[in-house]
C-alpha atoms as a PDB file:
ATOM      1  CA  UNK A   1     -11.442  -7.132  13.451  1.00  0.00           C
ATOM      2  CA  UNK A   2      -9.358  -9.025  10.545  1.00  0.00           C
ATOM      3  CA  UNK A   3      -7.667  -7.018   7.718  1.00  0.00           C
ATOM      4  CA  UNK A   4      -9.998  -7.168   4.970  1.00  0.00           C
ATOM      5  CA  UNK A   5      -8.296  -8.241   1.629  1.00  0.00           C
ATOM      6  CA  UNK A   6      -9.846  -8.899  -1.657  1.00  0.00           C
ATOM      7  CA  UNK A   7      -6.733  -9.510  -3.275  1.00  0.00           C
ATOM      8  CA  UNK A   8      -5.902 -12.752  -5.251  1.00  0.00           C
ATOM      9  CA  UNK A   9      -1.774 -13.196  -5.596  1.00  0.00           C
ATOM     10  CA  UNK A  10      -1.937 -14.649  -8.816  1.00  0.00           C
ATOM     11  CA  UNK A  11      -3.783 -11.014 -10.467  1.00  0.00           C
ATOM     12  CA  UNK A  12      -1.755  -8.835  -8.229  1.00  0.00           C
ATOM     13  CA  UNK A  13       1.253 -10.438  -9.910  1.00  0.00           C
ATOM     14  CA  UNK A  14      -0.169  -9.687 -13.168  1.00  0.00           C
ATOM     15  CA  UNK A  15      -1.186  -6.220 -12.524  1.00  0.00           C
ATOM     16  CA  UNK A  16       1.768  -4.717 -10.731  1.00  0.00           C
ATOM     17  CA  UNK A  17       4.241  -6.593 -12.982  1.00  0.00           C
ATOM     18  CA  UNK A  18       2.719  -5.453 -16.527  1.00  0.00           C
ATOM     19  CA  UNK A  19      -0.129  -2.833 -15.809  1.00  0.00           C
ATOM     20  CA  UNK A  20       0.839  -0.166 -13.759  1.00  0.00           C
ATOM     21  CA  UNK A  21       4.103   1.267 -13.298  1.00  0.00           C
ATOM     22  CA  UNK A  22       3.712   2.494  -9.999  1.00  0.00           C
ATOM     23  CA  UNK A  23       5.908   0.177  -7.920  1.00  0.00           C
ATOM     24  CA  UNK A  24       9.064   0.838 -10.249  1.00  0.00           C
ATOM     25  CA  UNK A  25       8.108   4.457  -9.003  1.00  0.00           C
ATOM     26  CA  UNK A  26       7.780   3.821  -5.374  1.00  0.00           C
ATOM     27  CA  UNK A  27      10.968   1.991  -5.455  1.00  0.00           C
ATOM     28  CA  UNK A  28      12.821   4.527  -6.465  1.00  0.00           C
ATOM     29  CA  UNK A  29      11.445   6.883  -4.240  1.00  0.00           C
ATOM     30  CA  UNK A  30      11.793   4.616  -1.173  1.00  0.00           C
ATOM     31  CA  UNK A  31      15.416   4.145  -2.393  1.00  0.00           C
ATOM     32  CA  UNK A  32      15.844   7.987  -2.518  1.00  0.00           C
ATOM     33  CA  UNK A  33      14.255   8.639   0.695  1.00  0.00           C
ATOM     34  CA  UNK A  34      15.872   5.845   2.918  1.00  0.00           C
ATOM     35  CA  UNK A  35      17.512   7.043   5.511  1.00  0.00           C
ATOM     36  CA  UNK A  36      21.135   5.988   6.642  1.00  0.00           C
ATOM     37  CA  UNK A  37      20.725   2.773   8.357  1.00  0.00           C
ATOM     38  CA  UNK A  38      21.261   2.787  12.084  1.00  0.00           C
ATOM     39  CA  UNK A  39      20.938  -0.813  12.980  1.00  0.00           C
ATOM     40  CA  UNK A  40      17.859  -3.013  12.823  1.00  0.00           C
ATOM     41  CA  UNK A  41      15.289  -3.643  10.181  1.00  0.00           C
ATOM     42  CA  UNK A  42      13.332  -3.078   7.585  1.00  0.00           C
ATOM     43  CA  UNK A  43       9.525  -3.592   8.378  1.00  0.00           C
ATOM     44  CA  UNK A  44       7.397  -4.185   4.744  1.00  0.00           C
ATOM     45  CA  UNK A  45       3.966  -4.154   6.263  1.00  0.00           C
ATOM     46  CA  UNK A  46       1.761  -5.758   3.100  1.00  0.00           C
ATOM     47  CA  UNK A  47       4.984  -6.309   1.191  1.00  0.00           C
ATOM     48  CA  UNK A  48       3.251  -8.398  -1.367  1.00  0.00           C
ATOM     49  CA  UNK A  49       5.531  -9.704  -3.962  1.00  0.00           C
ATOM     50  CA  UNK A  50       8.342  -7.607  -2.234  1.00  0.00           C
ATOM     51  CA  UNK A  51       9.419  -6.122  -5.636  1.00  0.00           C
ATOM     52  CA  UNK A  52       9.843  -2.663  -3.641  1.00  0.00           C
ATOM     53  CA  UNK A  53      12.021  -4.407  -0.996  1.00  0.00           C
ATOM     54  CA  UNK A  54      13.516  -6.082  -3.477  1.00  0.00           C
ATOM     55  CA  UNK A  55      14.929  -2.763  -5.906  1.00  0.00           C
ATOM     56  CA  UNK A  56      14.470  -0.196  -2.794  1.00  0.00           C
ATOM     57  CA  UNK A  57      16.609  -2.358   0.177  1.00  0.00           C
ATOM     58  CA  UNK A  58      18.261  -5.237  -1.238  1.00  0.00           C
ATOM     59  CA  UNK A  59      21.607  -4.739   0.879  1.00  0.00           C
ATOM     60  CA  UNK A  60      19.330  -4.361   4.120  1.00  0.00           C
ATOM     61  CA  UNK A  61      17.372  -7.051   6.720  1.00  0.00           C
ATOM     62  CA  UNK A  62      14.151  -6.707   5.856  1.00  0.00           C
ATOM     63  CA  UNK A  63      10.889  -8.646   7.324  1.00  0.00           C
ATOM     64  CA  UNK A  64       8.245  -8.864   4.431  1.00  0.00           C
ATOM     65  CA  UNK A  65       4.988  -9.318   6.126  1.00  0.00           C
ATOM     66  CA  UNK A  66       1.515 -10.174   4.476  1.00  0.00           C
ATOM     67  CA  UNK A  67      -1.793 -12.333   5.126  1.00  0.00           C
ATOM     68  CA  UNK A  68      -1.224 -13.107   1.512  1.00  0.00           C
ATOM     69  CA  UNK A  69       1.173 -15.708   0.805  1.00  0.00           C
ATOM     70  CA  UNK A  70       3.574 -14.754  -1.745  1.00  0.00           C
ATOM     71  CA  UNK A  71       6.930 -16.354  -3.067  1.00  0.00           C
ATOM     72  CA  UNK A  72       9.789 -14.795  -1.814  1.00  0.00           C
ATOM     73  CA  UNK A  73      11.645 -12.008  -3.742  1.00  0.00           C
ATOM     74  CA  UNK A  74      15.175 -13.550  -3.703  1.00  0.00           C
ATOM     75  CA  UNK A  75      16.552 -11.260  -1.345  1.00  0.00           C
ATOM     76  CA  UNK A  76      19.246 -13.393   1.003  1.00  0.00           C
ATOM     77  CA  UNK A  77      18.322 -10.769   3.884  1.00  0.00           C
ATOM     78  CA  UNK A  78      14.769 -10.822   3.527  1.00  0.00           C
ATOM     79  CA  UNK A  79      12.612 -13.067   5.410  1.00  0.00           C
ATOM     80  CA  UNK A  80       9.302 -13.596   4.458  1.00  0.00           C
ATOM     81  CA  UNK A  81       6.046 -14.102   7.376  1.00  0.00           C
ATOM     82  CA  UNK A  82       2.849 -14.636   7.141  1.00  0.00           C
ATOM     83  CA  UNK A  83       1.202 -12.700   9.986  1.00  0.00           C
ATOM     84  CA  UNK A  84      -1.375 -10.202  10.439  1.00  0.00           C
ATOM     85  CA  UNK A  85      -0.070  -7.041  11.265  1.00  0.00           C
ATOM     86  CA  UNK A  86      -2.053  -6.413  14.018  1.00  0.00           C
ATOM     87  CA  UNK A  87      -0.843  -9.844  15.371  1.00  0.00           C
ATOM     88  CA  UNK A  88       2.907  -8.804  14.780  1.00  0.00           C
ATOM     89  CA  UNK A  89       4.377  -9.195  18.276  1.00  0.00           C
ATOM     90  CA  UNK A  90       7.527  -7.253  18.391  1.00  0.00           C
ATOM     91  CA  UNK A  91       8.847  -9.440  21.022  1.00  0.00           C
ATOM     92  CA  UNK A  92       9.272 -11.520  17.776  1.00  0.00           C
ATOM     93  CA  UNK A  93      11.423  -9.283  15.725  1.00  0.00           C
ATOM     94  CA  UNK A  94      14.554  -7.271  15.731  1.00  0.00           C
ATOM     95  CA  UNK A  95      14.657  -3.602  16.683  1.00  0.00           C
ATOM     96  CA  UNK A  96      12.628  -1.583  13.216  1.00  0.00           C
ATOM     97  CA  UNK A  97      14.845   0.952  11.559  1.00  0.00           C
ATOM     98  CA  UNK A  98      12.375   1.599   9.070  1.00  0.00           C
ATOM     99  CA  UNK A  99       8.760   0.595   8.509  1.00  0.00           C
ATOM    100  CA  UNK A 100       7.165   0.953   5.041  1.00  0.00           C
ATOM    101  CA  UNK A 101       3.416   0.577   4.292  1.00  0.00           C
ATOM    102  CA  UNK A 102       3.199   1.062   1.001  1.00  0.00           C
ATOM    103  CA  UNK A 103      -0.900   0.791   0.225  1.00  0.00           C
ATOM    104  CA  UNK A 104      -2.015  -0.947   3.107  1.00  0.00           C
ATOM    105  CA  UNK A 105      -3.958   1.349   4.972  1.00  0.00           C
ATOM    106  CA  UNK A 106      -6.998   1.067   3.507  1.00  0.00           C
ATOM    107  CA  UNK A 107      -6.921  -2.333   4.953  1.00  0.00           C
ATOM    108  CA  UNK A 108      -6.227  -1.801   8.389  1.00  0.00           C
ATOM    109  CA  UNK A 109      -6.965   2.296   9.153  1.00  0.00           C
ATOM    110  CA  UNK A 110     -10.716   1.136  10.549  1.00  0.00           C
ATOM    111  CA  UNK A 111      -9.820   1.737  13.770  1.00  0.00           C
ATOM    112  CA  UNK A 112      -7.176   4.422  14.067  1.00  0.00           C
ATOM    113  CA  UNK A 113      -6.490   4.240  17.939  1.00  0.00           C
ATOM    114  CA  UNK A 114      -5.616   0.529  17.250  1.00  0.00           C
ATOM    115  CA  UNK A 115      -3.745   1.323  14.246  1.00  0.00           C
ATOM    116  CA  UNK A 116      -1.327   3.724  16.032  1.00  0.00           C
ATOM    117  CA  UNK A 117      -1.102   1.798  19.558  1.00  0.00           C
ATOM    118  CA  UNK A 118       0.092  -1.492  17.364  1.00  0.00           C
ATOM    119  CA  UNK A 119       2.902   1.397  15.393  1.00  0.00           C
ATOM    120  CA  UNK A 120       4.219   2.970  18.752  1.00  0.00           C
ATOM    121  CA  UNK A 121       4.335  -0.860  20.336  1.00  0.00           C
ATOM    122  CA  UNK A 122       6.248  -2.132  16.943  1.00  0.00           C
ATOM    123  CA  UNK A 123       8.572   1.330  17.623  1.00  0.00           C
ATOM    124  CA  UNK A 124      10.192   1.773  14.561  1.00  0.00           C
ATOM    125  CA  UNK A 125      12.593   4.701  13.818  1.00  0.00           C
ATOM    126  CA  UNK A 126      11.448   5.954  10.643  1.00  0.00           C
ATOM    127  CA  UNK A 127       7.790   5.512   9.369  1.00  0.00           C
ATOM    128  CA  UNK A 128       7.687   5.272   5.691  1.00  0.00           C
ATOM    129  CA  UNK A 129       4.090   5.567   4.147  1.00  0.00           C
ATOM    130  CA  UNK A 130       2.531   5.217   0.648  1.00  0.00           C
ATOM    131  CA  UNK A 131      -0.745   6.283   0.229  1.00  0.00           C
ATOM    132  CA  UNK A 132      -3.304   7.272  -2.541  1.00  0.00           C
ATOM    133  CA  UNK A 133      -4.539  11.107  -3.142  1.00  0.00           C
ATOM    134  CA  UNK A 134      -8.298  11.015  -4.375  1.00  0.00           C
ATOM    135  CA  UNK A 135      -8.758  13.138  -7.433  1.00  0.00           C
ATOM    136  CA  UNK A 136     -11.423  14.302  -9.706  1.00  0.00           C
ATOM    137  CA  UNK A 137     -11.875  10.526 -11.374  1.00  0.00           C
ATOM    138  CA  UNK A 138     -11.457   9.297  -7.822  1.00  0.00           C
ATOM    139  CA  UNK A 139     -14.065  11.133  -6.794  1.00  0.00           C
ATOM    140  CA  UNK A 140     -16.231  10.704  -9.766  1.00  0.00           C
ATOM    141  CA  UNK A 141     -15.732   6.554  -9.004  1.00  0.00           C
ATOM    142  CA  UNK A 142     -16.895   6.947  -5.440  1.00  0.00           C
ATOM    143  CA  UNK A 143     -19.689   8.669  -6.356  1.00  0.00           C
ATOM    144  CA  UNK A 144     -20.680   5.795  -8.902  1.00  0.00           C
ATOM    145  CA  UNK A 145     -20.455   3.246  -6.611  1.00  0.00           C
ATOM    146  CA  UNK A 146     -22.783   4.695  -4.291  1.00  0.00           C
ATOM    147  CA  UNK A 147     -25.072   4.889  -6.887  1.00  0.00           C
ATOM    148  CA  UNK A 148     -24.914   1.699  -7.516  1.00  0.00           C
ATOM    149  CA  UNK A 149     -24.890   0.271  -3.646  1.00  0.00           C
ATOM    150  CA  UNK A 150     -21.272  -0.761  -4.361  1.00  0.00           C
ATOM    151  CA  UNK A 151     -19.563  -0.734  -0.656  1.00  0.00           C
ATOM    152  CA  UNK A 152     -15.488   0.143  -0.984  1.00  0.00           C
ATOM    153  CA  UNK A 153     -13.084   0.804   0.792  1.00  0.00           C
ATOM    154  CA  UNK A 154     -10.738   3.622  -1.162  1.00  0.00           C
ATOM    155  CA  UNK A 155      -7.339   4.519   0.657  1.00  0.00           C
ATOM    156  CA  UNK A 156      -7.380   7.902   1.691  1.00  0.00           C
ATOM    157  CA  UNK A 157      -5.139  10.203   4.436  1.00  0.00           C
ATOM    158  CA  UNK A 158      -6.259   9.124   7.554  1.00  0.00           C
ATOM    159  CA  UNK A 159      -6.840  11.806  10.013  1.00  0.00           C
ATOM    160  CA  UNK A 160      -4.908  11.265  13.170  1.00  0.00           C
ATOM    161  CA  UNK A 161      -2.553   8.675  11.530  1.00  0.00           C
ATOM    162  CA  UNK A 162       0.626   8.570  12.053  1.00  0.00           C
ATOM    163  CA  UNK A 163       0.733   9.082  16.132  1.00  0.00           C
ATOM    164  CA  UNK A 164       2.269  12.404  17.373  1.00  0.00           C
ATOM    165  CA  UNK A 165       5.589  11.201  18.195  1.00  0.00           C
ATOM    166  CA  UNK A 166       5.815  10.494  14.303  1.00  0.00           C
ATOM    167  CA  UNK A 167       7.234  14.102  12.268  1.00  0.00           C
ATOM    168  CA  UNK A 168       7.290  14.522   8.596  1.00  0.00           C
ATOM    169  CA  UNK A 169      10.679  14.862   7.192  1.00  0.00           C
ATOM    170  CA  UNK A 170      10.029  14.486   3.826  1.00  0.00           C
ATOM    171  CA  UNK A 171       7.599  14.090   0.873  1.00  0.00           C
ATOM    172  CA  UNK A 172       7.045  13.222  -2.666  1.00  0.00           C
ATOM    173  CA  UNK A 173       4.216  12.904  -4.938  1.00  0.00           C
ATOM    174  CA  UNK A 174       3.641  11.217  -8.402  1.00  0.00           C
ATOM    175  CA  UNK A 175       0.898   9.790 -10.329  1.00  0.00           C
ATOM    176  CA  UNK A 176       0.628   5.994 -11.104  1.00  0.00           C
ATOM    177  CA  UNK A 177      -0.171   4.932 -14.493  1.00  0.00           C
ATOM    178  CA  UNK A 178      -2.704   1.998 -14.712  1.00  0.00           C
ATOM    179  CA  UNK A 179      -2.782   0.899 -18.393  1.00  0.00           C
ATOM    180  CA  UNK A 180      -4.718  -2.501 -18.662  1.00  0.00           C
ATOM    181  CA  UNK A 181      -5.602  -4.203 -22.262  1.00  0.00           C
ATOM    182  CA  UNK A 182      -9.268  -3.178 -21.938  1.00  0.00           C
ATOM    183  CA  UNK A 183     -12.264  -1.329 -19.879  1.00  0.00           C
ATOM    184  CA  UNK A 184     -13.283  -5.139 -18.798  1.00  0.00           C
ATOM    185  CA  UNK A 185      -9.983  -5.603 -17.085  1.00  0.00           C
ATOM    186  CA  UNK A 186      -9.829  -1.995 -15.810  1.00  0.00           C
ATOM    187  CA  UNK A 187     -12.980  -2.184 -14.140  1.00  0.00           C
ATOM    188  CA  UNK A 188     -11.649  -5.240 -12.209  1.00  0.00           C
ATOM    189  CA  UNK A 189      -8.557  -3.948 -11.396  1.00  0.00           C
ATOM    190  CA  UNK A 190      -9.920  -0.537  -9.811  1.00  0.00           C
ATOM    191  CA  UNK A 191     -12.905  -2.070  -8.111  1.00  0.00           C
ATOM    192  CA  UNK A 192     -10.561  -5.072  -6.622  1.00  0.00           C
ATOM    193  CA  UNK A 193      -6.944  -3.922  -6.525  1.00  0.00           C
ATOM    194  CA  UNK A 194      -7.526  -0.355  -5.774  1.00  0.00           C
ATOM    195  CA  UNK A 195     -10.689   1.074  -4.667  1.00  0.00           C
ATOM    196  CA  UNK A 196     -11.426  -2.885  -2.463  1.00  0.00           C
ATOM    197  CA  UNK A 197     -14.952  -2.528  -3.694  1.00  0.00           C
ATOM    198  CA  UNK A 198     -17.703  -5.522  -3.120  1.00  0.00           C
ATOM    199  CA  UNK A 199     -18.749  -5.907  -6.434  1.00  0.00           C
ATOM    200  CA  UNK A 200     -20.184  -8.632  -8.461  1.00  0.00           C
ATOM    201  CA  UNK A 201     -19.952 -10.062 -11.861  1.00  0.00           C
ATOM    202  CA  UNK A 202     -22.845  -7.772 -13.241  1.00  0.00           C
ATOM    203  CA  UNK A 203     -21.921  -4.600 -11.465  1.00  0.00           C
ATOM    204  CA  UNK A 204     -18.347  -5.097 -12.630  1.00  0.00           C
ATOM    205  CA  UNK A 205     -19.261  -5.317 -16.177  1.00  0.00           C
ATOM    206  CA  UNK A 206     -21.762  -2.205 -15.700  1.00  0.00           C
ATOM    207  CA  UNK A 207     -18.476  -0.499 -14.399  1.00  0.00           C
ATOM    208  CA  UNK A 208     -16.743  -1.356 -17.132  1.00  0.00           C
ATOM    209  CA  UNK A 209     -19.383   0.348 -19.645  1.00  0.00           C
ATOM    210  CA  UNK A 210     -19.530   3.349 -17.135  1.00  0.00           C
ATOM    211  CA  UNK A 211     -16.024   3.966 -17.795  1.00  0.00           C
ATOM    212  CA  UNK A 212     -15.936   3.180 -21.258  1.00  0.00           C
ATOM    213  CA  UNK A 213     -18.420   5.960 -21.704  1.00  0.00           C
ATOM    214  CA  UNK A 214     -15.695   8.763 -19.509  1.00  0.00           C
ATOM    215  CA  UNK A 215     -12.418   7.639 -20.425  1.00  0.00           C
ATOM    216  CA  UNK A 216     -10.529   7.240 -24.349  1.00  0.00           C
ATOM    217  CA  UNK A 217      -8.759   4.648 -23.021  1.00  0.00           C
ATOM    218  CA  UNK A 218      -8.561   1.906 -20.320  1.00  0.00           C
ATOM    219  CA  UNK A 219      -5.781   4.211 -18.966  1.00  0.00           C
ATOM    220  CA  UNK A 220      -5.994   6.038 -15.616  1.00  0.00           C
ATOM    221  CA  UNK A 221      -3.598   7.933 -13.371  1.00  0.00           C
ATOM    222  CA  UNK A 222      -3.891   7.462  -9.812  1.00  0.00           C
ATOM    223  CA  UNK A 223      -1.941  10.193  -7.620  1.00  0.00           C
ATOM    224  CA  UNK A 224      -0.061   8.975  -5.053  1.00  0.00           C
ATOM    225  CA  UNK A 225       2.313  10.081  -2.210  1.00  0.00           C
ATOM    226  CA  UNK A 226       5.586   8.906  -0.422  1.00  0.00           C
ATOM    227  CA  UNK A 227       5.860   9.935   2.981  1.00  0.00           C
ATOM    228  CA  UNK A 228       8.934   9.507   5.439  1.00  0.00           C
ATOM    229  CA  UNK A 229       8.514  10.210   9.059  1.00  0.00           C
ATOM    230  CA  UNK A 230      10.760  10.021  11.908  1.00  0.00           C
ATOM    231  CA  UNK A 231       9.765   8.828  15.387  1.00  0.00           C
ATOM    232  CA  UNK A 232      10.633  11.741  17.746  1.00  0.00           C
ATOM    233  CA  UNK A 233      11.250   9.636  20.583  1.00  0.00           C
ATOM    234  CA  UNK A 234      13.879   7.535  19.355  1.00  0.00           C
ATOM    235  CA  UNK A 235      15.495   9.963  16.857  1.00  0.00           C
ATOM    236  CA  UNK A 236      18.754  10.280  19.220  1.00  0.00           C
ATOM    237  CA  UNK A 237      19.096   6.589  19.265  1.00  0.00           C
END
C-alpha cells in the first residue's frame, strides 16, 4: 500500500516556518539526544524541508528522504531522495548510524509487521522517533470528526513499533505550539497537517466554527515526544 500524504510543500513551508514552533523544539532535542557518531549516516525518513537536519546534524552525512519533493536545506553533506520509504533499498545507501522519523508514522504504521521488517532490513544503530501524545483536545477532535464522518488518520504510539531488538535509552516530552492567524486557517492546518483528515471545503469551515466555539484563540498545544532507541544487535559495533 502507498504512504498516504495529504500534504502540499508550499503550506507545510508556511506552517512549520511561521506557525508552530515545534521543529525549532525537535531540533534541539535531536541535537541533545544524538549520540556520538560511529560511522555511517543519518537516515531523515519524511525529512520534509530538512530544517531539523539542517540545525540538529549539519556536520553529519545525512540522507533526507520524502515522497514530497522539497528544495534542499543547504547542507553540503546532505543528499536529498525522493523515494518511498518502504521502497528504500539499503543496498542503496551507506551503513545508518541514526534514523530519525520525526512525524511520519501516521503515514506508514498501517501495517506494523511491514513497518518493522523494512527498519530491521534498513539496520540502523540508533532509532530516533518523534511522535504525537493525544490529549484531552486531541481526543475531543477525534471524537468530532466521527461525528461528522470525517475519516483521519491521527499519529498515535503504535503498539508493537519499534521491533524488539530496538531499547529505549532515552526520552523527552514537550508540547508544540500551533498559533495560526485565525480558526479558518487552524482548522486546515489540524485537519491536513496534523490529524491527515479527509475533509472537504464545507466540513473544514464547520471545523473551523466548532473550534471557534472551544478555544479563545486559534492557538493549540499539541504534546509531543522524542524518543532515542538503540538497536541491541548492533550496539557493540
Amino acid at each position: 500500500m502507498p504512504i498516504v500524504n495529504r500534504l502540499v510543500p508550499e503550506e507545510l513551508e508556511t506552517y512549520k516556518l511561521s506557525e508552530t514552533d515545534e521543529n525549532t523544539t525537535i531540533g534541539t532535542f535531536v541535537r541533545d539526544m544524538l549520540p556520538v557518531a560511529t560511522g555511517g549516516i543519518v537516515l531523515d525518513v519524511g525529512a520534509g524541508l530538512g530544517d531539523i537536519g539542517a540545525f540538529a546534524f549539519p556536520d553529519r552525512a545525512a540522507v533526507l528522504i520524502d515522497i514530497a519533493d522539497f528544495r534542499h536545506n543547504g547542507c553540503k553533506l546532505h543528499e536529498r531522495r525522493l523515494v518511498d520509504f518502504f521502497a528504500c533499498d539499503p543496498g542503496d545507501l551507506p551503513p545508518i548510524d541514526l534514523m530519525l522519523m520525526s512525524h511520519v508514522l501516521q503515514y506508514i504504521d498501517d501495517d506494523v509487521g511491514r513497518l518493522n521488517a523494512r527498519v530491521q532490513l534498513l539496520n540502523p544503530k540508533h532509532l530516533l522517533v518523534v511522535c504525537d501524545i493525544p490529549d484531552e483536545f486531541q481526543l475531543n477532535v477525534f471524537s468530532w470528526f466521527k461525528q461528522n464522518g470525517i475519516a483521519f488518520n491521527a499519529e498515535v504510539p503504535v503498539a508493537g513499533f519499534p521491533p524488539k531488538a530496538f531499547r529505549s535509552v532515552s526520552r523527552r516530552e514537550f508540547s508544540g505550539r500551533i498559533q495560526t492567524p485565525d480558526f479558518a486557517t487552524l482548522a486546515d492546518r489540524l485537519a491536513n497537517l496534523i490529524f491527515d483528515a479527509s475533509i472537504d471545503r464545507v466540513q473544514c469551515r464547520m471545523f473551523a466554527r466548532w473550534l471557534q466555539e472551544i478555544l479563545p484563540e486559534p492557538v493549540v498545544a499539541i504534546p509531543q515526544s522524542v524518543e532515542l532507541f538503540l538497536n541491541s544487535e548492533r550496539a557493540s559495533v
